[in-house]
N, C-alpha and C. Protein backbone atom coordinates (compact mmCIF):
# COMPACT_ATOMS: atom_id res chain seq x y z
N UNK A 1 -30.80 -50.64 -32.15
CA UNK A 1 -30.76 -49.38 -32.90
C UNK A 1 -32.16 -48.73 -32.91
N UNK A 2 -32.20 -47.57 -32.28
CA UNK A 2 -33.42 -47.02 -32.42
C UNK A 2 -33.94 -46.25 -33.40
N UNK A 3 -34.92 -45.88 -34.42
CA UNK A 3 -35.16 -45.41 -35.23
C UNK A 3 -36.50 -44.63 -34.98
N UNK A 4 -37.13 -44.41 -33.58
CA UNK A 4 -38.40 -43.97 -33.34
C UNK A 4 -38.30 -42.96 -32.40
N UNK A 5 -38.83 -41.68 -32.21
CA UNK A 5 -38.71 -41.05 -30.59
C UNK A 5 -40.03 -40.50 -30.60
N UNK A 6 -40.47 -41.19 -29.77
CA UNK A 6 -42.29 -40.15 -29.93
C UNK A 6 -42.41 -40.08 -28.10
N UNK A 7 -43.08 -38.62 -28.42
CA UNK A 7 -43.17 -37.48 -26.84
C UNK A 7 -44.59 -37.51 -27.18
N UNK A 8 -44.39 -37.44 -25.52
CA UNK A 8 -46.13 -37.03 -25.15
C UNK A 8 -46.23 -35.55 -25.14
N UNK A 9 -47.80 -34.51 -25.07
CA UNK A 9 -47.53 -33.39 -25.53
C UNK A 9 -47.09 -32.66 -24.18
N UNK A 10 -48.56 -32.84 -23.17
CA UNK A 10 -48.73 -32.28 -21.89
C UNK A 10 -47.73 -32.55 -20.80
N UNK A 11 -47.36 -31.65 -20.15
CA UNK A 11 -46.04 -31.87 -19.34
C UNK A 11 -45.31 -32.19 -19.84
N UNK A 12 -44.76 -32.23 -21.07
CA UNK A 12 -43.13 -32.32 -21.61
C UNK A 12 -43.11 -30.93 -22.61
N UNK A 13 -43.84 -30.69 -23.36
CA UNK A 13 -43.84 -29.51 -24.19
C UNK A 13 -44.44 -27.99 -23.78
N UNK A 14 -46.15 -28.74 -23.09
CA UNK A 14 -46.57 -27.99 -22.37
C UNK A 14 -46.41 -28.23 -21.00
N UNK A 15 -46.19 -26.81 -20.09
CA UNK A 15 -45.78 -27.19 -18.79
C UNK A 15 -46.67 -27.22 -18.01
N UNK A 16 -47.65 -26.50 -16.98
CA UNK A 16 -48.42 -27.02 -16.47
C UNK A 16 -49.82 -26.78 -16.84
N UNK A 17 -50.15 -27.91 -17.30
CA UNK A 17 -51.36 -28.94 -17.85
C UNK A 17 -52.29 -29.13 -17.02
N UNK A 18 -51.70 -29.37 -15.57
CA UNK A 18 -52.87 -30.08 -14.84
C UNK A 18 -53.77 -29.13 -14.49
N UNK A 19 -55.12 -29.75 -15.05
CA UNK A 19 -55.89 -29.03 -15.01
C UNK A 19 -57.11 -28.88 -13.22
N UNK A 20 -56.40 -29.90 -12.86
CA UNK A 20 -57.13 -29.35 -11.14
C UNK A 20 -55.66 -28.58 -10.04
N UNK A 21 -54.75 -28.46 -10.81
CA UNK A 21 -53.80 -27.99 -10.14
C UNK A 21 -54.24 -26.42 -11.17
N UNK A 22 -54.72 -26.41 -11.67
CA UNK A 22 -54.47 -24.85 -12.34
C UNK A 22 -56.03 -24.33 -11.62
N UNK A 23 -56.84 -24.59 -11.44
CA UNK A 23 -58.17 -24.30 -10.46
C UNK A 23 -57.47 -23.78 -9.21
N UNK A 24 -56.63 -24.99 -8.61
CA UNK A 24 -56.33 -24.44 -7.51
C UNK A 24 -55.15 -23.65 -6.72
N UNK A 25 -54.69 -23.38 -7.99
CA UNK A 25 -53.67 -21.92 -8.17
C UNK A 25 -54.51 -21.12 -8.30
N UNK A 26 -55.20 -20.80 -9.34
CA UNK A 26 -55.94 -19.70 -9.58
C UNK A 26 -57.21 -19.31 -9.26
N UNK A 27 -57.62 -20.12 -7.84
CA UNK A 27 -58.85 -20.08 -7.08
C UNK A 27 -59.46 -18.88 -6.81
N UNK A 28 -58.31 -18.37 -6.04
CA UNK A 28 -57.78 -16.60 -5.39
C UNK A 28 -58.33 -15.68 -6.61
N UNK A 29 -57.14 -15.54 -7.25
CA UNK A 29 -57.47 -14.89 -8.41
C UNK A 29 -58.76 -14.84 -9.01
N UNK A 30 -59.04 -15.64 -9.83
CA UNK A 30 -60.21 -15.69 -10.51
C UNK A 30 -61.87 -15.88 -9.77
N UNK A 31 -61.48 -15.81 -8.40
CA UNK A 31 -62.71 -15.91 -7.30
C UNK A 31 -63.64 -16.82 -7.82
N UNK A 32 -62.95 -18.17 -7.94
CA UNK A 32 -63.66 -19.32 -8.06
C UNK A 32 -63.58 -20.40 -7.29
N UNK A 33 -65.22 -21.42 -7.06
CA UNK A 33 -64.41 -22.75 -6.40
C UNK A 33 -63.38 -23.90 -7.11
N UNK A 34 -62.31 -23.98 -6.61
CA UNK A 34 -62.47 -25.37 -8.02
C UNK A 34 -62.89 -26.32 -7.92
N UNK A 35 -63.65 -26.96 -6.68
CA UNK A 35 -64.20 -27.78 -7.13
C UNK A 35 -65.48 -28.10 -7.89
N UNK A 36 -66.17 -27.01 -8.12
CA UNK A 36 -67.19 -26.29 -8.81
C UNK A 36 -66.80 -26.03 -10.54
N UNK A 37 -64.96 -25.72 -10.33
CA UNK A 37 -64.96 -25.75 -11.77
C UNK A 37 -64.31 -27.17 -12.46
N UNK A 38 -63.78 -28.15 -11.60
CA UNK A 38 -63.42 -29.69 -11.80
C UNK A 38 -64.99 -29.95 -12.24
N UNK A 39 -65.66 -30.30 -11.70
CA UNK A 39 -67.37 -30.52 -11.82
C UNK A 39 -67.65 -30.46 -13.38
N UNK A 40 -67.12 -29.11 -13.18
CA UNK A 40 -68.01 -28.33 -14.80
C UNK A 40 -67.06 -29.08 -16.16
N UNK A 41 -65.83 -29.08 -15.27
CA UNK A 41 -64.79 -28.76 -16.62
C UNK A 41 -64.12 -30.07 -17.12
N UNK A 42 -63.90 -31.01 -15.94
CA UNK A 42 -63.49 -32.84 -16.37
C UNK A 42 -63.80 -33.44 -16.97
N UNK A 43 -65.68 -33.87 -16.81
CA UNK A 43 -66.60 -34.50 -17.77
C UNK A 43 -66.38 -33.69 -19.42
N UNK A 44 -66.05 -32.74 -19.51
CA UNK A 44 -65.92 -31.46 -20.69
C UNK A 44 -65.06 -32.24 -21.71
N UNK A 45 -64.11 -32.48 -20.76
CA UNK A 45 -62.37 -32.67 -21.18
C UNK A 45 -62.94 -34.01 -21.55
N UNK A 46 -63.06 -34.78 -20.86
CA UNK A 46 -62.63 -36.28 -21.18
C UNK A 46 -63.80 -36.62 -21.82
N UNK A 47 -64.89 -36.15 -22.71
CA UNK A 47 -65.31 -36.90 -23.61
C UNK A 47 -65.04 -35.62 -24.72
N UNK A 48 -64.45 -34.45 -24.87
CA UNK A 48 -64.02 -33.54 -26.05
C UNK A 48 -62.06 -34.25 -26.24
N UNK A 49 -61.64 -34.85 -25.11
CA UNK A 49 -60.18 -35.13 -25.96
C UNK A 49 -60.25 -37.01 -26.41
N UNK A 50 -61.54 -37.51 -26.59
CA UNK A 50 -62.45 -38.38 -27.42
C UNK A 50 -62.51 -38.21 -28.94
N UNK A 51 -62.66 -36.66 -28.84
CA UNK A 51 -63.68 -36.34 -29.68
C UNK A 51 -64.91 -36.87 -30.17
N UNK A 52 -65.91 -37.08 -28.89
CA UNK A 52 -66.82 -36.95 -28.64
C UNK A 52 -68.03 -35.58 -28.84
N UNK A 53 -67.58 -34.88 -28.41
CA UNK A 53 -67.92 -33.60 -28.45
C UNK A 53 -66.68 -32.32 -28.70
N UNK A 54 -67.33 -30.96 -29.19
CA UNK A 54 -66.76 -29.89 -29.68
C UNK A 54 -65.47 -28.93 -28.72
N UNK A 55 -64.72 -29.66 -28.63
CA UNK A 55 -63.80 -28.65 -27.52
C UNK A 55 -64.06 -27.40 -27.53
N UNK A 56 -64.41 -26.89 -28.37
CA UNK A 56 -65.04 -25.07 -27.51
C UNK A 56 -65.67 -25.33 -26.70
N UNK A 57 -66.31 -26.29 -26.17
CA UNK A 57 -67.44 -26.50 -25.31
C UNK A 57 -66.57 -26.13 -23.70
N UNK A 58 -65.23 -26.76 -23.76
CA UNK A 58 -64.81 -26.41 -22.51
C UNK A 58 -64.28 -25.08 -22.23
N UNK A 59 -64.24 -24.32 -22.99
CA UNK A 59 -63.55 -22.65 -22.79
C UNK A 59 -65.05 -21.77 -22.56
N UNK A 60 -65.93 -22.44 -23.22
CA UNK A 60 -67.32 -21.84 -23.64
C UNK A 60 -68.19 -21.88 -21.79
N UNK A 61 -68.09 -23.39 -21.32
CA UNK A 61 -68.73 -23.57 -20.09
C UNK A 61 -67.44 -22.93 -18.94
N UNK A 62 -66.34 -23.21 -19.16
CA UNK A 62 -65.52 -22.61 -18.13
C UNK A 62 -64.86 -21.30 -18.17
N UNK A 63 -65.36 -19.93 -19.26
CA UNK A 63 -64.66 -19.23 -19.26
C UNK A 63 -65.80 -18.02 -18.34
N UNK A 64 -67.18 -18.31 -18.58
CA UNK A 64 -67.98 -17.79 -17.58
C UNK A 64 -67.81 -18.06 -15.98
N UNK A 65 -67.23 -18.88 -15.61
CA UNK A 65 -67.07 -19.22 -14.43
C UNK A 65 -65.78 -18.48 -13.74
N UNK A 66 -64.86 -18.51 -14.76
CA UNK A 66 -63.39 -17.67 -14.69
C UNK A 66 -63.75 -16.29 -14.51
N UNK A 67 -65.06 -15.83 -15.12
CA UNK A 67 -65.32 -14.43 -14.99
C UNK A 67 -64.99 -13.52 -16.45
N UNK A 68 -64.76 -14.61 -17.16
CA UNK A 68 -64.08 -14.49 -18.80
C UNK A 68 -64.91 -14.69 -19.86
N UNK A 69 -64.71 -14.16 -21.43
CA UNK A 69 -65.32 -14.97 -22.17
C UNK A 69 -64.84 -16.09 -22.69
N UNK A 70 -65.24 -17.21 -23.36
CA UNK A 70 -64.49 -18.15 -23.90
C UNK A 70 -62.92 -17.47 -24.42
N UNK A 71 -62.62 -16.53 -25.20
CA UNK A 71 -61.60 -16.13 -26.00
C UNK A 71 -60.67 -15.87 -25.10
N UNK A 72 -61.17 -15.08 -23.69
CA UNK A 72 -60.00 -14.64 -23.21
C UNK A 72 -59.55 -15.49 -22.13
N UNK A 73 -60.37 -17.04 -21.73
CA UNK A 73 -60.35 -17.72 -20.99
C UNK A 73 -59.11 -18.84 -21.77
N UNK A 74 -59.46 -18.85 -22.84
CA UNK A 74 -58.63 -20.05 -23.62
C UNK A 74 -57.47 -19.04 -23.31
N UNK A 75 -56.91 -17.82 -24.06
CA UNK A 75 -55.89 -17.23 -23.79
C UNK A 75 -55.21 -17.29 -22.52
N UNK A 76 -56.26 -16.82 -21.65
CA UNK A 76 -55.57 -17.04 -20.35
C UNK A 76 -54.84 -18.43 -19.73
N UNK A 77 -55.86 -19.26 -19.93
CA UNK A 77 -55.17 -20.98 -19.70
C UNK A 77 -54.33 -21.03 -20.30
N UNK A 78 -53.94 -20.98 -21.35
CA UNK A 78 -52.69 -21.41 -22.60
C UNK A 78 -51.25 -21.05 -22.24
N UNK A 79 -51.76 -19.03 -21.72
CA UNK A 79 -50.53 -18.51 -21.62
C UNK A 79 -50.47 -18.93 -20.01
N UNK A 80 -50.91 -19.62 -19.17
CA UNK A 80 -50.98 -20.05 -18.03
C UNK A 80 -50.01 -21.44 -18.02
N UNK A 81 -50.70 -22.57 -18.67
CA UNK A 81 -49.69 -23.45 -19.26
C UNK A 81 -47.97 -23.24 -19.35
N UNK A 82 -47.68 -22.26 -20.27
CA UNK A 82 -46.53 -22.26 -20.53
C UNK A 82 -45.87 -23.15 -21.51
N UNK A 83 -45.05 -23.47 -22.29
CA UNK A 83 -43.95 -23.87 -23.42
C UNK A 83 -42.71 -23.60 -23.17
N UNK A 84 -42.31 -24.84 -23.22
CA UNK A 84 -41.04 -25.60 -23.06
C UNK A 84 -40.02 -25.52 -24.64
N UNK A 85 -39.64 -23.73 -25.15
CA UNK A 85 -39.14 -24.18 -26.21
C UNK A 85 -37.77 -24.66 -26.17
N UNK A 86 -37.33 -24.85 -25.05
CA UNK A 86 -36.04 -25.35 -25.76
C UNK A 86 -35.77 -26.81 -25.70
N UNK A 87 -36.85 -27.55 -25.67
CA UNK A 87 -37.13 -29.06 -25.60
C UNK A 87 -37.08 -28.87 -26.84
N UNK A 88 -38.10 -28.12 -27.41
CA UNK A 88 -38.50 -27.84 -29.44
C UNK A 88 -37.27 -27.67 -30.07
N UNK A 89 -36.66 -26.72 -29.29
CA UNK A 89 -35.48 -26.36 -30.38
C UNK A 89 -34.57 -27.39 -30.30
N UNK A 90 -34.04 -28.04 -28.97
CA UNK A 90 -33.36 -29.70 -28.89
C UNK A 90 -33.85 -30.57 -29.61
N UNK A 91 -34.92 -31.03 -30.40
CA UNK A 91 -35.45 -31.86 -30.92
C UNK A 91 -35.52 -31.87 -32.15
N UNK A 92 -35.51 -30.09 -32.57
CA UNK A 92 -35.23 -29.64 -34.08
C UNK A 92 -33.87 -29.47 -34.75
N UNK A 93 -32.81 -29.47 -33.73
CA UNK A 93 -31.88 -29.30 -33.84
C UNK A 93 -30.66 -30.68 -33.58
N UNK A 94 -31.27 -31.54 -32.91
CA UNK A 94 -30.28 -32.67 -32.67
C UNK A 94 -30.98 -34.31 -33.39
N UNK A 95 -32.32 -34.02 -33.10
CA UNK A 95 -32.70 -35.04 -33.33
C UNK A 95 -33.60 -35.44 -34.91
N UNK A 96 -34.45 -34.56 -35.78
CA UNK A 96 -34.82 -34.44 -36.53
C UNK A 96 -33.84 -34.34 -37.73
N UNK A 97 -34.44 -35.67 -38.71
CA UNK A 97 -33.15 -35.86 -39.67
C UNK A 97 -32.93 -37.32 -39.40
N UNK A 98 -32.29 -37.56 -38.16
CA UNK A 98 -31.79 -38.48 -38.09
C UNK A 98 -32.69 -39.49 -37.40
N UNK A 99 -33.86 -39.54 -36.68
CA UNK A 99 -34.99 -40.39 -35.96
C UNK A 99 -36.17 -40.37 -36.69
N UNK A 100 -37.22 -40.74 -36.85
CA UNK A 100 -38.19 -40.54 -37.11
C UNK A 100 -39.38 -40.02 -36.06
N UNK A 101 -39.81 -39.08 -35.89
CA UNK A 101 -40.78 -38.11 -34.37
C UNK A 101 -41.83 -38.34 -35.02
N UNK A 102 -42.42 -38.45 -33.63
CA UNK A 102 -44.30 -38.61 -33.19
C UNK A 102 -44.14 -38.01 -32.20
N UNK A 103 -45.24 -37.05 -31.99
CA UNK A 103 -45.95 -36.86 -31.09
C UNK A 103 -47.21 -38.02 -30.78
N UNK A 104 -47.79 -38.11 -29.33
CA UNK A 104 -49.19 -38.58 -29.09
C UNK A 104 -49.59 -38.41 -27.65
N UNK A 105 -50.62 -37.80 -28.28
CA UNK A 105 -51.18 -36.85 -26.98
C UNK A 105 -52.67 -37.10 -26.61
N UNK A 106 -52.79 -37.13 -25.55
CA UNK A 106 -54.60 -36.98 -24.72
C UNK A 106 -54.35 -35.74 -24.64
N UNK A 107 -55.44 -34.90 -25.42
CA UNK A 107 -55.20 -33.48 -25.52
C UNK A 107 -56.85 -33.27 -26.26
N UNK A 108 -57.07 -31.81 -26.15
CA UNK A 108 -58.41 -31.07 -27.01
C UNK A 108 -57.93 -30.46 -27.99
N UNK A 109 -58.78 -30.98 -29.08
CA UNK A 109 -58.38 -29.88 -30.26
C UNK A 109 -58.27 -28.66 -30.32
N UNK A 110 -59.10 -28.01 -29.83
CA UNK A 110 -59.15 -26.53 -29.49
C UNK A 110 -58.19 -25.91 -28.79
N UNK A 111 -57.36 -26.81 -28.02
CA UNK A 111 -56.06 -26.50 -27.42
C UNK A 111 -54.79 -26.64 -27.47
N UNK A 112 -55.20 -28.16 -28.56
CA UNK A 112 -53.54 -28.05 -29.16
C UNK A 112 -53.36 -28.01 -30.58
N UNK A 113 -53.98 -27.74 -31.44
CA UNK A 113 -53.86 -27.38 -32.39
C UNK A 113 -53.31 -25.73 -33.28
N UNK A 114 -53.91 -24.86 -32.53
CA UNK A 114 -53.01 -23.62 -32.66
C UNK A 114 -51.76 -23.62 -32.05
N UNK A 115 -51.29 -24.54 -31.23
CA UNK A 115 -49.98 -24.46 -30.63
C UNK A 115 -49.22 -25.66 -31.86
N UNK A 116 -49.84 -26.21 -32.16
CA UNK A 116 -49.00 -27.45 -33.37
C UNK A 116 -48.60 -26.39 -34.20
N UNK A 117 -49.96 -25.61 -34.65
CA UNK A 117 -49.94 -24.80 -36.02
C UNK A 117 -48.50 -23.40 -35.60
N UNK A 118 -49.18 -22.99 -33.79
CA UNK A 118 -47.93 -21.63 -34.15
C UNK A 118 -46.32 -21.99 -34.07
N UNK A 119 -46.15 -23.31 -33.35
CA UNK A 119 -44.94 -23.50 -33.46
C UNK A 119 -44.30 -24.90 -34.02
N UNK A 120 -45.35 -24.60 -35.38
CA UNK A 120 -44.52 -25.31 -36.42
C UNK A 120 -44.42 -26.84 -36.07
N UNK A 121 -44.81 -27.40 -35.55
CA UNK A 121 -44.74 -28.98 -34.72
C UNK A 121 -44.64 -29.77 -36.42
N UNK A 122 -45.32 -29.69 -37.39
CA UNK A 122 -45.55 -30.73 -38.52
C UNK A 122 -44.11 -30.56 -39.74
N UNK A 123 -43.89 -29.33 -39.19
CA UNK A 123 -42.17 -29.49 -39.81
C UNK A 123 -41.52 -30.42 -39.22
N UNK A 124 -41.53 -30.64 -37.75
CA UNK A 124 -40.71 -31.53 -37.19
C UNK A 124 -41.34 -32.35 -36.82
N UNK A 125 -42.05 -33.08 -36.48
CA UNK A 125 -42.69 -34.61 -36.37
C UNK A 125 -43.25 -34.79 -37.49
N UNK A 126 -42.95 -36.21 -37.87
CA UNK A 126 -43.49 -36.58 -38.88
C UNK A 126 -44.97 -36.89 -38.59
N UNK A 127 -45.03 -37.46 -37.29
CA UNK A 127 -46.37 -38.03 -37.40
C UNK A 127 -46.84 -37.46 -35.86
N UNK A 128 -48.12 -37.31 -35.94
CA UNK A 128 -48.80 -36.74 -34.91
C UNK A 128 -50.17 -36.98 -34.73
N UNK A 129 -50.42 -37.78 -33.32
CA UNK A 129 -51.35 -38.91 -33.35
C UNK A 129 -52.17 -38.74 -31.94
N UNK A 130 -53.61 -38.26 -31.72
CA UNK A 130 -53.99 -37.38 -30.80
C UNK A 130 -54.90 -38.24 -30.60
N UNK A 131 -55.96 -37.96 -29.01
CA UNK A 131 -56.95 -39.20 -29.02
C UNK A 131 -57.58 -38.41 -29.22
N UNK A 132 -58.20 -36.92 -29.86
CA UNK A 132 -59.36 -36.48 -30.05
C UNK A 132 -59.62 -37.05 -31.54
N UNK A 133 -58.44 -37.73 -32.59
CA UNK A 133 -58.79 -37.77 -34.29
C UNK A 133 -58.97 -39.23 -34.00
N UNK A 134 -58.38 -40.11 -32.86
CA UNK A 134 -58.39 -41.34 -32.68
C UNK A 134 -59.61 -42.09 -31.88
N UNK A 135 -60.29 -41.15 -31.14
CA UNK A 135 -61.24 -41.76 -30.44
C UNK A 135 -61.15 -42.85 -29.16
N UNK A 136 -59.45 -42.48 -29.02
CA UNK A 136 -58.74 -43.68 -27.86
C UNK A 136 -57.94 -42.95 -27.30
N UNK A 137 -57.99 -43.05 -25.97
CA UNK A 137 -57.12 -41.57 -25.44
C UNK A 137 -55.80 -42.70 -24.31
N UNK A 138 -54.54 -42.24 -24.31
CA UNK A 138 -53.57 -43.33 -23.03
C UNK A 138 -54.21 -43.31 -21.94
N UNK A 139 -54.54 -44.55 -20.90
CA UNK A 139 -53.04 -45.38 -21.38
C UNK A 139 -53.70 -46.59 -22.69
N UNK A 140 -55.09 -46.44 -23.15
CA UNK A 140 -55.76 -47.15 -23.92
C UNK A 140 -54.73 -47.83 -25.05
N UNK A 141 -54.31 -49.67 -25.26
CA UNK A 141 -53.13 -50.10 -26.00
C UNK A 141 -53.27 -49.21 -27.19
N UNK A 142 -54.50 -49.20 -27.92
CA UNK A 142 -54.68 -48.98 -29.19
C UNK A 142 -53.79 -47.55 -29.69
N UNK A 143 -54.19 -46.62 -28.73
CA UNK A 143 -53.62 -45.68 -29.56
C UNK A 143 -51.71 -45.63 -29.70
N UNK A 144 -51.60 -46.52 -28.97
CA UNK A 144 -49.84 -46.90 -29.08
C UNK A 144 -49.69 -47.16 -30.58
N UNK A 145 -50.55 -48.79 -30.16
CA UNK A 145 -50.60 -49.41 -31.78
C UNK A 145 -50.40 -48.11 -32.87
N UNK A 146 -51.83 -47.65 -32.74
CA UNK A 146 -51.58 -46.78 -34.06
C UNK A 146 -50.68 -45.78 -34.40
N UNK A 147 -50.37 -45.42 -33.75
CA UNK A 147 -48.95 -44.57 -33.40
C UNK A 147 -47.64 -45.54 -34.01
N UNK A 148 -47.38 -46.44 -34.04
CA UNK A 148 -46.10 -47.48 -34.35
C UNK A 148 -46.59 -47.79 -35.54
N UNK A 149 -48.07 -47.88 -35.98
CA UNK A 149 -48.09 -48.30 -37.41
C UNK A 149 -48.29 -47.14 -38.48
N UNK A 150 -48.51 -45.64 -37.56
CA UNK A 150 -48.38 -44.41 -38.37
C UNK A 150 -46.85 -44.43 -39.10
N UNK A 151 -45.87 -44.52 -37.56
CA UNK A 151 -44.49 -44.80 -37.99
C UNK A 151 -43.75 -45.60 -38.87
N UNK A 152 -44.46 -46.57 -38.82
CA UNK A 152 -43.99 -47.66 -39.60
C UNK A 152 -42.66 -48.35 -39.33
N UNK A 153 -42.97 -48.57 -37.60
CA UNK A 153 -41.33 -49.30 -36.75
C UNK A 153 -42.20 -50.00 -36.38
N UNK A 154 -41.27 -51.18 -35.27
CA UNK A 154 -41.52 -52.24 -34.36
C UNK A 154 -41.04 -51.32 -32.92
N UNK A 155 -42.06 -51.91 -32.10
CA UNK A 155 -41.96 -51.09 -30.55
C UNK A 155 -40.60 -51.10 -29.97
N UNK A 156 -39.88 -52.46 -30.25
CA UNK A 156 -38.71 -52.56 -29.55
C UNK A 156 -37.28 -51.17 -30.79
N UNK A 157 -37.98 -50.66 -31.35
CA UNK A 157 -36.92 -49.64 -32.12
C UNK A 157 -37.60 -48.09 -31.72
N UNK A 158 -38.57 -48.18 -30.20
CA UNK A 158 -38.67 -46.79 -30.41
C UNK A 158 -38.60 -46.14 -28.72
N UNK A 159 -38.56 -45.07 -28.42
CA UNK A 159 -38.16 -44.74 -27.52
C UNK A 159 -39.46 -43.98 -27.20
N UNK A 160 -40.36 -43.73 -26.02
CA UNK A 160 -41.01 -43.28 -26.04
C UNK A 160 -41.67 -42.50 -24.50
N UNK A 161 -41.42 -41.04 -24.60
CA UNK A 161 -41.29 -40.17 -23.45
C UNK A 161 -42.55 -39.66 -22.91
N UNK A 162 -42.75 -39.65 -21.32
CA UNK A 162 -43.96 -39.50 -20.96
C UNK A 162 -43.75 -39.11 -19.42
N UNK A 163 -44.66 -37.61 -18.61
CA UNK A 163 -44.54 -37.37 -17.58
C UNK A 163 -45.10 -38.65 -16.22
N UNK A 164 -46.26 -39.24 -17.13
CA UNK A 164 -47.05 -40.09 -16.35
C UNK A 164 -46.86 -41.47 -16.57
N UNK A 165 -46.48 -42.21 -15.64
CA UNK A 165 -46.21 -43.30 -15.42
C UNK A 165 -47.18 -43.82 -15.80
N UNK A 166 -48.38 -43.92 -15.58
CA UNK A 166 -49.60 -44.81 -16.22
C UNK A 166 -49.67 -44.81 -17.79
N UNK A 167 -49.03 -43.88 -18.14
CA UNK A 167 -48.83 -44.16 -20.20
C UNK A 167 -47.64 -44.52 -20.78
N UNK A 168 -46.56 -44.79 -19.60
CA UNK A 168 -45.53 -45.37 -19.98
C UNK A 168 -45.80 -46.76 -19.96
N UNK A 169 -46.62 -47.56 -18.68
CA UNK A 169 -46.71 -48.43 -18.67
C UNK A 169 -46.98 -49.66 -20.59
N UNK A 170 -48.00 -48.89 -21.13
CA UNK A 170 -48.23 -49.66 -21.97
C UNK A 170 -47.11 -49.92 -23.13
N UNK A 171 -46.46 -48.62 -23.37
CA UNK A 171 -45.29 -48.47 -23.89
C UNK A 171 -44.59 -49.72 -24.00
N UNK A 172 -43.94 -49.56 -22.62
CA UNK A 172 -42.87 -50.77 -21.98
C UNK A 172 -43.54 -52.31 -22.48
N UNK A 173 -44.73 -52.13 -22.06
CA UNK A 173 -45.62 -53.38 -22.25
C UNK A 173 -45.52 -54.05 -24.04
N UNK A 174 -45.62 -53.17 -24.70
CA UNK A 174 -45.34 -52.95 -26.21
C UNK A 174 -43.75 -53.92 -26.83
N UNK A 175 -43.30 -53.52 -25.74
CA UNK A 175 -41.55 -53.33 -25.90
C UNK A 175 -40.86 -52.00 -26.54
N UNK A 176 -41.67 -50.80 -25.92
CA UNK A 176 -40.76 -49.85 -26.23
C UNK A 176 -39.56 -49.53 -25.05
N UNK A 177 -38.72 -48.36 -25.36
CA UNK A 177 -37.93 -48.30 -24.23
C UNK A 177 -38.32 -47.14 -23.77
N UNK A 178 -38.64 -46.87 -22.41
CA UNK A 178 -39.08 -45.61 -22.25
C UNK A 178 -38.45 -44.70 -20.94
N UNK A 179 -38.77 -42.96 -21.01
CA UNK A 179 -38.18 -42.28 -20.56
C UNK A 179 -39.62 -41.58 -19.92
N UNK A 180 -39.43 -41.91 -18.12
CA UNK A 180 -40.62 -41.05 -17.37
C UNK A 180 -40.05 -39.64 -17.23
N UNK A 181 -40.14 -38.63 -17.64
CA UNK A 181 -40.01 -37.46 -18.16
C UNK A 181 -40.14 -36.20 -16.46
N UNK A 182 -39.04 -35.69 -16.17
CA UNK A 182 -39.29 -35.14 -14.78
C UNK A 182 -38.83 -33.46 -15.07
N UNK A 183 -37.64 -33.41 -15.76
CA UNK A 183 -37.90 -32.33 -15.95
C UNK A 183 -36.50 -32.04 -17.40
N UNK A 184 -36.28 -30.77 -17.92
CA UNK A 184 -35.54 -30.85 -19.27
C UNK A 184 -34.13 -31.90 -19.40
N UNK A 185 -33.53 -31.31 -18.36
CA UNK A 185 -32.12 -31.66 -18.38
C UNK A 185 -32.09 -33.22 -17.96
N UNK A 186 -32.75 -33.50 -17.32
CA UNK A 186 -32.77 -35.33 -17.19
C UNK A 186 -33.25 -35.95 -18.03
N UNK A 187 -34.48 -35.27 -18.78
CA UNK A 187 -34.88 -35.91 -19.98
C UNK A 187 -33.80 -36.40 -20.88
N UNK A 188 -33.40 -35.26 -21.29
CA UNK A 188 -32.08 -34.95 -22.38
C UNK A 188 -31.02 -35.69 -21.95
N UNK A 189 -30.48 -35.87 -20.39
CA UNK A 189 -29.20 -36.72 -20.12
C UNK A 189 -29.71 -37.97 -20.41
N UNK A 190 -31.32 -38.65 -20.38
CA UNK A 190 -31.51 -40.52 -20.15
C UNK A 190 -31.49 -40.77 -21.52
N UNK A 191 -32.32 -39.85 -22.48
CA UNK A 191 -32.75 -39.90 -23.92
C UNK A 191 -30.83 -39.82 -24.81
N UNK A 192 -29.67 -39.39 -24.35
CA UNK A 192 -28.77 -39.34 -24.96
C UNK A 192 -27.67 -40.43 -24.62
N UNK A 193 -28.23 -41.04 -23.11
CA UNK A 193 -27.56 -42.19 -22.46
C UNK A 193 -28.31 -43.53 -23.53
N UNK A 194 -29.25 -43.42 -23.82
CA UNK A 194 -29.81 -44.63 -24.62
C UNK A 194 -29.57 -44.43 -26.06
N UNK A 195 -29.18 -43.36 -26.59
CA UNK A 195 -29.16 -43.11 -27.93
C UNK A 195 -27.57 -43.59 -28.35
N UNK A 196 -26.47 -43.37 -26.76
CA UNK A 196 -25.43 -43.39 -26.84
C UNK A 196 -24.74 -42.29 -27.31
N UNK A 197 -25.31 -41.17 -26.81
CA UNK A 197 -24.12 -40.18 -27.64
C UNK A 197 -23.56 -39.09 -26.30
């Protein structure tokens, strides 16, 4: 009996995330190198979704390079990204009530936090567990751990969804049951084949 469903944020909510695949879409456009802006912008990321350092720092160093200021650079990435609402509204509507939701995400504050705040995410997950407040980012065990003891389940009662195979791994390892995440409608058919409904 499962009593847990916790989603990862990037590539299941938000759609495209990757951030050296979005350089090199928008190379053309924005008359940049990317590998000039990987350089600038990786080291940025991976010690600000630590929280290590101030995530403005990465809109701040990469929005001059975009040809942008920070404000309209974050805008631009975000609405570049894209949102997956009808994953939100499936989750608010079928599953909330009856599971207990987590989110947990390797993510920047500066980037996912107005998206928690504009679409309401803390109405519907109970718990929401990030490596920038944690200081441990996946596939690192710990932030699982803390995630299952935010919840207050055992791994083998939770189900737990993820685009990348390298953060499912620990999951499984845990004894959760997990769903590698490819795109809506398969999500939704494996997640309702295990729920049984």
């Amino acid at each position: 009996m499962y009593k847990a469903i916790i989603f990862d944020f990037g590539g299941i909510f938000s759609m495209d995330d990757d951030i050296k695949e979005f350089w090199k879409n928008n190379a053309t456009k924005l008359k940049i190198d990317p590998q000039e802006a990987n350089e600038t912008g990786i080291p940025i990321w991976l010690e600000a979704r630590i929280g290590k350092i101030d995530s403005n720092m990465f809109w701040e160093k990469l929005g001059p390079l975009a040809g942008m200021s920070a404000v309209e650079f974050k805008r631009y990435f975000i609405g570049y990204t894209g949102f997956r609402d009808e994953l939100l509204d499936y989750v608010k509507n079928n599953l909330r009530g009856k599971y207990k939701l987590a989110i947990l995400s390797n993510q920047i504050e500066s980037w996912l936090e107005p998206i928690l705040e504009e679409k309401k995410f803390r109405e519907i997950f109970e718990v929401i567990v990030t490596s920038y407040e944690t200081g441990f980012a996946k596939p690192d065990l710990e932030i699982y751990k803390k995630t299952l003891e935010k919840l207050d389940v055992q791994a083998d009662g939770c189900i737990y969804i993820d685009d990348m195979i390298k953060n499912l791994e620990p999951a499984k390892a845990l004894g959760m049951k997990t769903i590698e995440f490819k795109n809506y409608n398969q999500c939704i058919e494996d997640l309702e084949k295990i729920l049984g409904n």
